[in-house]
Each structure stands twice: as C-alpha cells, then as structure tokens.
PDB file of N, CA and C in Angstrom:
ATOM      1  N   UNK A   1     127.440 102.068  89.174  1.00  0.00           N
ATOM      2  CA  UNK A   1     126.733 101.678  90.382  1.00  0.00           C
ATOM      3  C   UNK A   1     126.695 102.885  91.312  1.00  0.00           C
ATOM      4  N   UNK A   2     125.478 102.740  91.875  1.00  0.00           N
ATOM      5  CA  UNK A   2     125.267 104.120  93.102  1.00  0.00           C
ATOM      6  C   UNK A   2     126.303 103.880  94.571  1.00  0.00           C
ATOM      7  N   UNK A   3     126.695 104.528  95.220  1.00  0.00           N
ATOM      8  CA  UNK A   3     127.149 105.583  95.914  1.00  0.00           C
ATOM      9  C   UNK A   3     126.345 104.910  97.412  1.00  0.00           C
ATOM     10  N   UNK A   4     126.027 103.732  97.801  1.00  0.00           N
ATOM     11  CA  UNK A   4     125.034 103.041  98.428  1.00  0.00           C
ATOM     12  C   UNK A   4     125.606 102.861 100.302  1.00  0.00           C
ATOM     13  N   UNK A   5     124.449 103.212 101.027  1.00  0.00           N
ATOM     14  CA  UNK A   5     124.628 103.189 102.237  1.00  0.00           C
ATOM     15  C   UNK A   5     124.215 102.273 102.777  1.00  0.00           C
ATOM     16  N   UNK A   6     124.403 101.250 103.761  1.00  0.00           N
ATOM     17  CA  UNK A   6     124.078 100.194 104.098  1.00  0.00           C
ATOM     18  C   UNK A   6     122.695 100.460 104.637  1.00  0.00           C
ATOM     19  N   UNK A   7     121.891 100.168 104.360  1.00  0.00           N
ATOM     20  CA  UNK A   7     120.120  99.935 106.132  1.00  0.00           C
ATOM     21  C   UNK A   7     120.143  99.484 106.876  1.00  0.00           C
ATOM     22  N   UNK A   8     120.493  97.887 106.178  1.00  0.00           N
ATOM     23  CA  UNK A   8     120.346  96.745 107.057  1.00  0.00           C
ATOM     24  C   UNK A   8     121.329  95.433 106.553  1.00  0.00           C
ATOM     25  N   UNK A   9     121.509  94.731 107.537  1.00  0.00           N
ATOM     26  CA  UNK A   9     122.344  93.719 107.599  1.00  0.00           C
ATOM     27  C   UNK A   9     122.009  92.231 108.212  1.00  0.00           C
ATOM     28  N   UNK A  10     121.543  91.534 107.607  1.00  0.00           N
ATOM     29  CA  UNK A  10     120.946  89.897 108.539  1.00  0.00           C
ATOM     30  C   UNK A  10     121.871  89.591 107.482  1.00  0.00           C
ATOM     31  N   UNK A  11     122.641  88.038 108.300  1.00  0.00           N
ATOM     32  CA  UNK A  11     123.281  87.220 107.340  1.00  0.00           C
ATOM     33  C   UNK A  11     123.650  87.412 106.002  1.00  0.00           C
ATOM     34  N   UNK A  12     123.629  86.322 105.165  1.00  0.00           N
ATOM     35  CA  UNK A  12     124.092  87.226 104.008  1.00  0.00           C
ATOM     36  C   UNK A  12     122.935  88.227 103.363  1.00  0.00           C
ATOM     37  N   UNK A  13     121.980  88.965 103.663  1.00  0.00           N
ATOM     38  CA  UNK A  13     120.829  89.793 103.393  1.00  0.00           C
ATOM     39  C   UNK A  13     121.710  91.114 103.845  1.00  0.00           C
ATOM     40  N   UNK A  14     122.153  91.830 102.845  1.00  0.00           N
ATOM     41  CA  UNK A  14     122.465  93.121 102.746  1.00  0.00           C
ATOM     42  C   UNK A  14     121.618  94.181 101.932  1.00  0.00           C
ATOM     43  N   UNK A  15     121.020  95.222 102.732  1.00  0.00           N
ATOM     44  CA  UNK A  15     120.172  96.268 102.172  1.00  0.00           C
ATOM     45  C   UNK A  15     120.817  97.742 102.240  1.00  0.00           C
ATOM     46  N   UNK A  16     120.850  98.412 100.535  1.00  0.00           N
ATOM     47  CA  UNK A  16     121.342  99.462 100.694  1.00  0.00           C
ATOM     48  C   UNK A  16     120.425 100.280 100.151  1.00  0.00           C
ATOM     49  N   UNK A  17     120.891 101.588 100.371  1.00  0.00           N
ATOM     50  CA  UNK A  17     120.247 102.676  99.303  1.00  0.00           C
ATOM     51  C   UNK A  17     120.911 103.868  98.561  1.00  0.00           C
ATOM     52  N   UNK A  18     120.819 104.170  97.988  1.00  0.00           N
ATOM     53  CA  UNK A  18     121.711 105.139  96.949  1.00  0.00           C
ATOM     54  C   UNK A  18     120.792 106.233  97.614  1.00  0.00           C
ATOM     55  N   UNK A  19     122.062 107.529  98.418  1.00  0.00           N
ATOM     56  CA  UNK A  19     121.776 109.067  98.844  1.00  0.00           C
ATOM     57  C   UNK A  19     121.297 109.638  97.125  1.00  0.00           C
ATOM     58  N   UNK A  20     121.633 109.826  96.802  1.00  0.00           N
ATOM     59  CA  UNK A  20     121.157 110.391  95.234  1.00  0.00           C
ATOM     60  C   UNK A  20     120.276 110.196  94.482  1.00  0.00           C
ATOM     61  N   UNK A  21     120.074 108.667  94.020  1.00  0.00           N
ATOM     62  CA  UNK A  21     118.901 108.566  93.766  1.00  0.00           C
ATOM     63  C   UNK A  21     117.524 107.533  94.315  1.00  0.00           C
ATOM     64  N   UNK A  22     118.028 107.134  95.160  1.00  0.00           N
ATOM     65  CA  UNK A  22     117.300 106.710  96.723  1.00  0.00           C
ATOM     66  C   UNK A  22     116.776 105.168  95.912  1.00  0.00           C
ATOM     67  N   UNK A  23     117.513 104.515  94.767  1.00  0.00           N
ATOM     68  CA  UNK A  23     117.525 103.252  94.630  1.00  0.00           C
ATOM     69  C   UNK A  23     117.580 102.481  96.031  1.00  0.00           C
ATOM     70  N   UNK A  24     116.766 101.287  95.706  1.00  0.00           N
ATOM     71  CA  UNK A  24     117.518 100.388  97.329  1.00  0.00           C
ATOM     72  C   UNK A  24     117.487  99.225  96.399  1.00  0.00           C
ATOM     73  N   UNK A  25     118.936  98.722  97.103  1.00  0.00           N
ATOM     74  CA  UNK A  25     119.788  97.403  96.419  1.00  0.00           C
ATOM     75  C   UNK A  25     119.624  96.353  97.748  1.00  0.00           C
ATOM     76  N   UNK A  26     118.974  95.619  96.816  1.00  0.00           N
ATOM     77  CA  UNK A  26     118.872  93.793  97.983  1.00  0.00           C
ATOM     78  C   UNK A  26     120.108  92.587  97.361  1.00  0.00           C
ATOM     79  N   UNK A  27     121.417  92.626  98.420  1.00  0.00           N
ATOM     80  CA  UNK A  27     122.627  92.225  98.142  1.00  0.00           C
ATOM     81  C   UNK A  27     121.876  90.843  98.552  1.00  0.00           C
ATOM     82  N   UNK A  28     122.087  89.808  97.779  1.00  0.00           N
ATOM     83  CA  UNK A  28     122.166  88.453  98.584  1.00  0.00           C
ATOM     84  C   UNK A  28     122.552  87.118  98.093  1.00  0.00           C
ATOM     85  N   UNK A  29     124.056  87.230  98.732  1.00  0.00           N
ATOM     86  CA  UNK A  29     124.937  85.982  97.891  1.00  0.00           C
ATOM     87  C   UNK A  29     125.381  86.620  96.657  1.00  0.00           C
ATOM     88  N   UNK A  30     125.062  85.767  95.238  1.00  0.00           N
ATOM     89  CA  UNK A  30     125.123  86.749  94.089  1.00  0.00           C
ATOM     90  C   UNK A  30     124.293  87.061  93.487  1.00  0.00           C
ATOM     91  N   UNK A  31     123.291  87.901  93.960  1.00  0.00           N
ATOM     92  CA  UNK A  31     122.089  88.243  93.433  1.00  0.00           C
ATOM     93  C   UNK A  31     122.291  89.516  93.932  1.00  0.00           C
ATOM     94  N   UNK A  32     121.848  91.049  93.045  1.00  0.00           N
ATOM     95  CA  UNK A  32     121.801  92.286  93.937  1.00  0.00           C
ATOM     96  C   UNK A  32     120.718  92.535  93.147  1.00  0.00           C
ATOM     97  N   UNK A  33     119.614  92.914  93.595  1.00  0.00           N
ATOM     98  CA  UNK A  33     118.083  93.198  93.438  1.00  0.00           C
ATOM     99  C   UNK A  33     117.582  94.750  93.462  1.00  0.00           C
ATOM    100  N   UNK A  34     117.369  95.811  92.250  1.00  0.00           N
ATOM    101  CA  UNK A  34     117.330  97.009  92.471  1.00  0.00           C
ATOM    102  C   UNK A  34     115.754  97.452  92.374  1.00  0.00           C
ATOM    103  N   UNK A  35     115.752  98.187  93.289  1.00  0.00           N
ATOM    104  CA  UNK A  35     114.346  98.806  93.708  1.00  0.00           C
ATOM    105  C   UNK A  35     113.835 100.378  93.521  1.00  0.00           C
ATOM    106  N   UNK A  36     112.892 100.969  93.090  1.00  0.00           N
ATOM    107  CA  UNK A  36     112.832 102.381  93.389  1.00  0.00           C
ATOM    108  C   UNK A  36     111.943 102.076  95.287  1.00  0.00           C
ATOM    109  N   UNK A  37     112.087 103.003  95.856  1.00  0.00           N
ATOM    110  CA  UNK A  37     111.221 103.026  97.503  1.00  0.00           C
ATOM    111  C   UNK A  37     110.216 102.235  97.393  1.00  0.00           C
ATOM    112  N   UNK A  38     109.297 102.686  96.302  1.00  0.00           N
ATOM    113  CA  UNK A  38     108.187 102.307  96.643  1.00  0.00           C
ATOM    114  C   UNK A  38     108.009 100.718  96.235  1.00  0.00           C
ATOM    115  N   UNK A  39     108.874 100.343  95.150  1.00  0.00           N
ATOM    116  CA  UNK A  39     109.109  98.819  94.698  1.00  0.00           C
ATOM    117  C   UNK A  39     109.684  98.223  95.808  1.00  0.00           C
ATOM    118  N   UNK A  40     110.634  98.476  96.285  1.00  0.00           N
ATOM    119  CA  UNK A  40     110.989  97.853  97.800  1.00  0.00           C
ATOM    120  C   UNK A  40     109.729  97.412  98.642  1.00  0.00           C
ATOM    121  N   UNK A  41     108.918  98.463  99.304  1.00  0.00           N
ATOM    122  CA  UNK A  41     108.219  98.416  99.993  1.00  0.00           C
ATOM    123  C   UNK A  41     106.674  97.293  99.723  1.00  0.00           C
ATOM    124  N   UNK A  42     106.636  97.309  98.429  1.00  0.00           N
ATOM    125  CA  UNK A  42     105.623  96.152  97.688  1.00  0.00           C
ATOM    126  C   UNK A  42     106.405  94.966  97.749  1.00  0.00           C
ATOM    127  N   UNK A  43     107.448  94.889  97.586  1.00  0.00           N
ATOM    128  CA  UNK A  43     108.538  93.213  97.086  1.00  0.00           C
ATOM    129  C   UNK A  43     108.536  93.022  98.903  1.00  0.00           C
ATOM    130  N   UNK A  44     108.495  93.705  99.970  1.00  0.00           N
ATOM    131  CA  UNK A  44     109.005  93.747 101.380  1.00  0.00           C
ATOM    132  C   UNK A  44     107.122  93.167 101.751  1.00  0.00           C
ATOM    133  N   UNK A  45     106.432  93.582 101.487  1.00  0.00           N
ATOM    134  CA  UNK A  45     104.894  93.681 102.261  1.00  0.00           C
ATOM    135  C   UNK A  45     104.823  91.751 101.327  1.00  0.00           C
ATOM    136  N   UNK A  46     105.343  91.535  99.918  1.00  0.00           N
ATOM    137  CA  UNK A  46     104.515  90.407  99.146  1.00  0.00           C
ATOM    138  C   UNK A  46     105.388  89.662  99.469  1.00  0.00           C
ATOM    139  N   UNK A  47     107.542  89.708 100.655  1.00  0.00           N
ATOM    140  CA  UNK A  47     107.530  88.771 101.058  1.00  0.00           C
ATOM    141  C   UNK A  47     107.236  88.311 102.382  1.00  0.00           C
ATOM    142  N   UNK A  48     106.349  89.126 103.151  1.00  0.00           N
ATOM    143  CA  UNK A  48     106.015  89.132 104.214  1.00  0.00           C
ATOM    144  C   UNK A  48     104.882  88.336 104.386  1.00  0.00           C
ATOM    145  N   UNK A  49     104.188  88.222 103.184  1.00  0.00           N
ATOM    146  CA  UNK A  49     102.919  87.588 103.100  1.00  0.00           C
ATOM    147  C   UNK A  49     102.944  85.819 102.805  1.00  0.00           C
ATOM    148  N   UNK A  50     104.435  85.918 102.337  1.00  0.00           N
ATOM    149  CA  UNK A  50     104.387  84.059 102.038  1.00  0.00           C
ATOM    150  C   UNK A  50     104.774  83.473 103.388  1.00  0.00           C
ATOM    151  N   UNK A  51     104.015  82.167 103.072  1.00  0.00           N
ATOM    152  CA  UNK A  51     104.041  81.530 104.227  1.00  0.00           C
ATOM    153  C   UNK A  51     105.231  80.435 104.212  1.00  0.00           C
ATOM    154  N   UNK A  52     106.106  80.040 104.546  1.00  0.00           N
ATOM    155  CA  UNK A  52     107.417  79.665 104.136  1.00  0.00           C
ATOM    156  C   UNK A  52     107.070  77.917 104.574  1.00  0.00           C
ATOM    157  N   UNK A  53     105.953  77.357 105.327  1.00  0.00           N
ATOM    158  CA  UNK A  53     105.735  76.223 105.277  1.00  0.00           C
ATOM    159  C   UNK A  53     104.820  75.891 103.941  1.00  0.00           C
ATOM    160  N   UNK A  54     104.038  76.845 103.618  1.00  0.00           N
ATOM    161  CA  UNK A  54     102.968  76.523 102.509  1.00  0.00           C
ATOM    162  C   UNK A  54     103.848  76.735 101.261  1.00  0.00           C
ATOM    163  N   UNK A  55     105.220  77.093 101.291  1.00  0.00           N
ATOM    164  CA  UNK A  55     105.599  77.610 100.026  1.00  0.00           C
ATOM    165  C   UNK A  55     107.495  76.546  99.836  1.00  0.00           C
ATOM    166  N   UNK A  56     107.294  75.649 101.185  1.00  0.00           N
ATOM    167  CA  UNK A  56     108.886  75.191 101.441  1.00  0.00           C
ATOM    168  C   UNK A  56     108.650  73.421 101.086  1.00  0.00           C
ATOM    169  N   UNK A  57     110.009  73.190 100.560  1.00  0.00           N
ATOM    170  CA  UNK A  57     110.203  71.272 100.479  1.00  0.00           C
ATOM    171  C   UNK A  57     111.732  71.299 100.486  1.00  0.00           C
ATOM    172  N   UNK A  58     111.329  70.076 100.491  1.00  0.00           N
ATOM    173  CA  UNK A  58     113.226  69.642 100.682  1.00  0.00           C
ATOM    174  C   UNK A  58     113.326  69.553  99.677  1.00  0.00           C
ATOM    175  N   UNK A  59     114.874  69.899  99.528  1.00  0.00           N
ATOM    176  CA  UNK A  59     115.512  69.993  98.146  1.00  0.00           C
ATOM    177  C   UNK A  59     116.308  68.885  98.200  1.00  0.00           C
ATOM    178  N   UNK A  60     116.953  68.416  96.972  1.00  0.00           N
ATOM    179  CA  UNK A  60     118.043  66.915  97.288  1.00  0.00           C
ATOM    180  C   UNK A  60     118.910  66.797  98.371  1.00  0.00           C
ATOM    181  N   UNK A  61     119.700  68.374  98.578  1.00  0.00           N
ATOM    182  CA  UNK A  61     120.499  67.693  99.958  1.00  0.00           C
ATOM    183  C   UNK A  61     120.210  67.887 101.243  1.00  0.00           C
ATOM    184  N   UNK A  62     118.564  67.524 101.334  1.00  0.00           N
ATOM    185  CA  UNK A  62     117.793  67.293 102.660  1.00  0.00           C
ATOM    186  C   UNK A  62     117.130  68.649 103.089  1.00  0.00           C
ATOM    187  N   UNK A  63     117.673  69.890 102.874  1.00  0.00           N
ATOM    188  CA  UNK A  63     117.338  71.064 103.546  1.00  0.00           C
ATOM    189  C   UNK A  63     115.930  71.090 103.237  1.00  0.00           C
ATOM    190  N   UNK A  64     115.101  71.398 103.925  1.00  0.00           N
ATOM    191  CA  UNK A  64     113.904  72.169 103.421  1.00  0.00           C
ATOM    192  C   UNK A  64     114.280  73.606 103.056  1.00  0.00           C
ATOM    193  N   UNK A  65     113.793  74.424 101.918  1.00  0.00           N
ATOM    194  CA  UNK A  65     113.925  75.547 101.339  1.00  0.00           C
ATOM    195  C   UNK A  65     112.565  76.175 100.969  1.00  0.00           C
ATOM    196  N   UNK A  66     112.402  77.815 101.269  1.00  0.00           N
ATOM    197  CA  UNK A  66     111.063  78.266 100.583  1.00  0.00           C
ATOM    198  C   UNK A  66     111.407  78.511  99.055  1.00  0.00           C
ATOM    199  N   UNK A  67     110.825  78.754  98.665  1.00  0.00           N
ATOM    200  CA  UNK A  67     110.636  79.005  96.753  1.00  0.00           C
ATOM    201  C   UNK A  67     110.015  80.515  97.006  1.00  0.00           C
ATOM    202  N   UNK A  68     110.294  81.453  96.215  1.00  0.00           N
ATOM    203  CA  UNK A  68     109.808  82.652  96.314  1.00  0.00           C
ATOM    204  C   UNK A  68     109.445  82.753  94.825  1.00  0.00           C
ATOM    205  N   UNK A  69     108.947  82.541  94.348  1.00  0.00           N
ATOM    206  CA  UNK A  69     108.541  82.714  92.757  1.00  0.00           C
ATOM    207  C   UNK A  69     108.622  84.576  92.499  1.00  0.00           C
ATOM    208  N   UNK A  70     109.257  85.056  91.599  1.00  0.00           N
ATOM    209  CA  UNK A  70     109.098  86.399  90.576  1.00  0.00           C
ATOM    210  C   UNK A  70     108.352  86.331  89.680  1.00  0.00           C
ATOM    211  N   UNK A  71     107.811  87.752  89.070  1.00  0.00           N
ATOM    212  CA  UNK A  71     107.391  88.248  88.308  1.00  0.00           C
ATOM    213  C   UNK A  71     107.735  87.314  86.745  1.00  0.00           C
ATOM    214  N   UNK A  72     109.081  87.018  86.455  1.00  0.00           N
ATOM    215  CA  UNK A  72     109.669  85.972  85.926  1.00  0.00           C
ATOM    216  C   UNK A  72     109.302  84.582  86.215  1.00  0.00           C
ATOM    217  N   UNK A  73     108.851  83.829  85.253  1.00  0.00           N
ATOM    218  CA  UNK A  73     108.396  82.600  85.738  1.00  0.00           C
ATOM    219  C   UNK A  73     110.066  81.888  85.783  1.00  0.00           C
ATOM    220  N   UNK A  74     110.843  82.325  85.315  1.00  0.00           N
ATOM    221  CA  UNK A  74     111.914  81.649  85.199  1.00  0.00           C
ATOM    222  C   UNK A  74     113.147  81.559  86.054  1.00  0.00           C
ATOM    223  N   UNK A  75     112.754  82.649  87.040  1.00  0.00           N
ATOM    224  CA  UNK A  75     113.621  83.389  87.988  1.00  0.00           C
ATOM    225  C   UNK A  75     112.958  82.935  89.465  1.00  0.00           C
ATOM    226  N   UNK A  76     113.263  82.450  90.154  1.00  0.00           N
ATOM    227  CA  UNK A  76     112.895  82.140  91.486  1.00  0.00           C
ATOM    228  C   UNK A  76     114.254  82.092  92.525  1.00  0.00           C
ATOM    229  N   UNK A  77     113.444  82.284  93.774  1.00  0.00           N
ATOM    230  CA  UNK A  77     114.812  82.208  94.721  1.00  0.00           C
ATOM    231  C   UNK A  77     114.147  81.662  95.793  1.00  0.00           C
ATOM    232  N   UNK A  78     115.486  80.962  96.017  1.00  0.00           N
ATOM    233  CA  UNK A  78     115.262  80.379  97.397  1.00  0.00           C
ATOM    234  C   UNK A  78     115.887  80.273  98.803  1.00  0.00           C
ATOM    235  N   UNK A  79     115.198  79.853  99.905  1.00  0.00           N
ATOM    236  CA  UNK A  79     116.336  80.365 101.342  1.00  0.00           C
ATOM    237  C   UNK A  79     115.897  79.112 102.121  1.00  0.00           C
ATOM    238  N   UNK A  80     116.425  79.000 102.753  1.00  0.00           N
ATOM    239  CA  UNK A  80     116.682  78.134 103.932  1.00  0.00           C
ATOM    240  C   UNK A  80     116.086  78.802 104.934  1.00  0.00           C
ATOM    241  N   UNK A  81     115.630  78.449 106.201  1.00  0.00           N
ATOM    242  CA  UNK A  81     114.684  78.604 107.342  1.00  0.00           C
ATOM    243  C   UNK A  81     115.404  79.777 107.616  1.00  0.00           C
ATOM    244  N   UNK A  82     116.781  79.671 108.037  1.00  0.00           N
ATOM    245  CA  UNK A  82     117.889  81.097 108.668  1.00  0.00           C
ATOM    246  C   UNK A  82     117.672  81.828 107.956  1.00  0.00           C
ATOM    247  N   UNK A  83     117.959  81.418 106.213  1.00  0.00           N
ATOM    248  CA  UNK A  83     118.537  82.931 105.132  1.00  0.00           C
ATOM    249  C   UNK A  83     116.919  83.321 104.820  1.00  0.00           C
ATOM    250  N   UNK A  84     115.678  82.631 105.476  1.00  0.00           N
ATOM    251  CA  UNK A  84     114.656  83.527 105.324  1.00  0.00           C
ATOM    252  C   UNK A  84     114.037  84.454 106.330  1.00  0.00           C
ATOM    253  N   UNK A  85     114.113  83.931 107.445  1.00  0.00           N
ATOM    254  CA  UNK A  85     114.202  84.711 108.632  1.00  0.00           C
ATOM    255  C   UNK A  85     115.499  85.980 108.529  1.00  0.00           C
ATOM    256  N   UNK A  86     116.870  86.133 107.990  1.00  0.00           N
ATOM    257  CA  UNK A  86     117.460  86.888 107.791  1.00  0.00           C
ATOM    258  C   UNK A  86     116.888  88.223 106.790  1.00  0.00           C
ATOM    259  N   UNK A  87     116.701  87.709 105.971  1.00  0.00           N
ATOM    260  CA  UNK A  87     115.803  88.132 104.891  1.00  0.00           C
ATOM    261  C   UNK A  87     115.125  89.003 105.175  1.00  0.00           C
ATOM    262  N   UNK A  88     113.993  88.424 106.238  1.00  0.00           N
ATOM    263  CA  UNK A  88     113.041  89.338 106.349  1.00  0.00           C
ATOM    264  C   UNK A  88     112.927  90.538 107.415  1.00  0.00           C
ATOM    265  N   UNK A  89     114.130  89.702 108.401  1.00  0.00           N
ATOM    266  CA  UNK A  89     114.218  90.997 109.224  1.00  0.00           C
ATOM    267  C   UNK A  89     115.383  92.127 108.683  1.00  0.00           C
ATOM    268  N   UNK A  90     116.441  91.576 107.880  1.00  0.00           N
ATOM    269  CA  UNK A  90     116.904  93.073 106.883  1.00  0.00           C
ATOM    270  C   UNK A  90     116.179  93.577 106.111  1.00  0.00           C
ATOM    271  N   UNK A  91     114.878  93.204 105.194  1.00  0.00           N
ATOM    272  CA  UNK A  91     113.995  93.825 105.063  1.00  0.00           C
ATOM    273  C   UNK A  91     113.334  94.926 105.627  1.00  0.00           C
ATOM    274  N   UNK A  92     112.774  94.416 107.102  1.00  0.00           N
ATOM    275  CA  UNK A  92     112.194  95.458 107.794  1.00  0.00           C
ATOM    276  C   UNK A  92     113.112  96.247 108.730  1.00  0.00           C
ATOM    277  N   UNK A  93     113.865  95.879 108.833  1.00  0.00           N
ATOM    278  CA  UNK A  93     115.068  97.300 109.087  1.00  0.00           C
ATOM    279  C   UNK A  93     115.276  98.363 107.891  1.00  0.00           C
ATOM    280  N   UNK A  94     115.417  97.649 107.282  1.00  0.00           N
ATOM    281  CA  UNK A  94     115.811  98.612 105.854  1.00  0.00           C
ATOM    282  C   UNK A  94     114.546  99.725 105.286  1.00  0.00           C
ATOM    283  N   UNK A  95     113.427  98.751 105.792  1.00  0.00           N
ATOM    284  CA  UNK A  95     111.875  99.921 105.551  1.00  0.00           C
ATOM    285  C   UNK A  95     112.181 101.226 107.068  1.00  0.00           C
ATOM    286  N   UNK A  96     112.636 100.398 107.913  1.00  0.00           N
ATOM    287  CA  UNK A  96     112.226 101.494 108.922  1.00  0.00           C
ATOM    288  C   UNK A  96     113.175 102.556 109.098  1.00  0.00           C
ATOM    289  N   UNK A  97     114.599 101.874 108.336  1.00  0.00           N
ATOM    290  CA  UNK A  97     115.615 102.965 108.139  1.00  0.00           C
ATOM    291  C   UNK A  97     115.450 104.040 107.200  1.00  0.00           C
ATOM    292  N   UNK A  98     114.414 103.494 106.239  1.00  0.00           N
ATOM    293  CA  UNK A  98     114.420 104.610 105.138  1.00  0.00           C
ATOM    294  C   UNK A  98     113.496 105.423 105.813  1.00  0.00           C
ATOM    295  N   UNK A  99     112.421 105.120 106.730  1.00  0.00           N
ATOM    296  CA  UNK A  99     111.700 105.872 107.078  1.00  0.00           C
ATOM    297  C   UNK A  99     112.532 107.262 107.771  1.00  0.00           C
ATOM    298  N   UNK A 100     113.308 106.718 108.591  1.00  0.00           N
ATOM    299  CA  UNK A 100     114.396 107.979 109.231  1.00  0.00           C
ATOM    300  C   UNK A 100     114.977 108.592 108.321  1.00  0.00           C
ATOM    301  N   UNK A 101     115.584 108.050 107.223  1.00  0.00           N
ATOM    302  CA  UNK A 101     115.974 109.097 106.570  1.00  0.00           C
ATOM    303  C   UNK A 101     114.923 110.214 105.727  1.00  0.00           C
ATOM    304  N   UNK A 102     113.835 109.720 105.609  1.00  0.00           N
ATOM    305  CA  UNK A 102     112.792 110.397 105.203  1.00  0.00           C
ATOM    306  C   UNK A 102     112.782 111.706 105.624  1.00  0.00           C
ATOM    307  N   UNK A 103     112.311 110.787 106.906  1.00  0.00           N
ATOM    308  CA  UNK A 103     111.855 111.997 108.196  1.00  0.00           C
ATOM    309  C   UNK A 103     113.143 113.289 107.940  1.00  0.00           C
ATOM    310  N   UNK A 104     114.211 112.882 107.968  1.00  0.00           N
ATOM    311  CA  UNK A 104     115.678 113.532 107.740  1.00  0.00           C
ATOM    312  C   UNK A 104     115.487 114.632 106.930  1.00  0.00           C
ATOM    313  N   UNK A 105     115.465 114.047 105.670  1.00  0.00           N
ATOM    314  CA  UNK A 105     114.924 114.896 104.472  1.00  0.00           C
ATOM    315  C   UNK A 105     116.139 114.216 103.603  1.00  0.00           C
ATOM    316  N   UNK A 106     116.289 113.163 103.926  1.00  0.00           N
ATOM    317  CA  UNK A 106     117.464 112.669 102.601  1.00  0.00           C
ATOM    318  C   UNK A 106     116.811 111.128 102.454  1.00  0.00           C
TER     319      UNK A 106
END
C-alpha cells in the first residue's frame, strides 16, 4: 500500500493520495476505492451528477438510502442522506486539494 496523505475528511469519507505515485484512495467504512487523478476526477464529476432523490428508497430499516450503481453490475453502494452529503463534500475537497498540490509541483 502507498505512503498516502490525507485531502479530505467528511464523516466516515476519507480521501487520500499517494506523494509517489499520486494514486487517490476513497476510504469508506470497508471499502477503499483506488483511482489514478484523472479517474477520481470522472467517478467525483459522475457522483455529482446523481440526483440522490431520483436514485434513493427506503431500505427495510426505514432509512431512505441512494444506490450508486458501478461499472460492475454487481457492485453498488450505498449512503444515507449524511454519508452522501459527506461524500461529496470530501470529494470536492480532495479535487481542490490536489489542485494545490499540483500547482506545488507534487
């Protein structure tokens, strides 16, 4: 495993990136999700685009939850109103942090 610096932090939504080889890892719960930049930035813009009422139902123990469907028909995830709003704003911290380090040169 890389050598990973935190970006961003909402609830359990932890975003890192590896100084070396500038992987970014989406920690969440037990799921860690690996990205090259530019895969981040497509998975960040396509979950920005779901609409979490057009895409949410209640699940058996009452919560309403969104469904995020993958590339995998078999693989889906899901969040609760908080852990998607968390989600998305460690997301866009994590884009705008990499941007600084860009700018940086690392």
């Amino acid at each position: 495993m890389c050598d990973a610096k935190v970006l961003s932090q909402k609830g359990a939504s932890v975003i890192s990136r590896c100084s070396e080889c500038h992987c970014v890892f989406i920690w969440n719960h037990n799921l860690i999700l690996s990205f090259t930049p530019e895969q981040f930035m497509q998975f960040k813009d396509f979950a920005a685009d779901l609409d979490f009422i057009g895409h949410s139902f209640p699940f058996p123990d009452g919560q309403e939850r969104v469904v995020m469907r993958t590339p995998t028909n078999d693989i889906q995830f899901t969040f609760t109103t908080d852990e998607w709003e968390d989600f998305q704003a460690a997301m866009e911290e994590a884009a705008y942090m990499q941007e600084v380090y860009s700018l940086m040169g690392g």
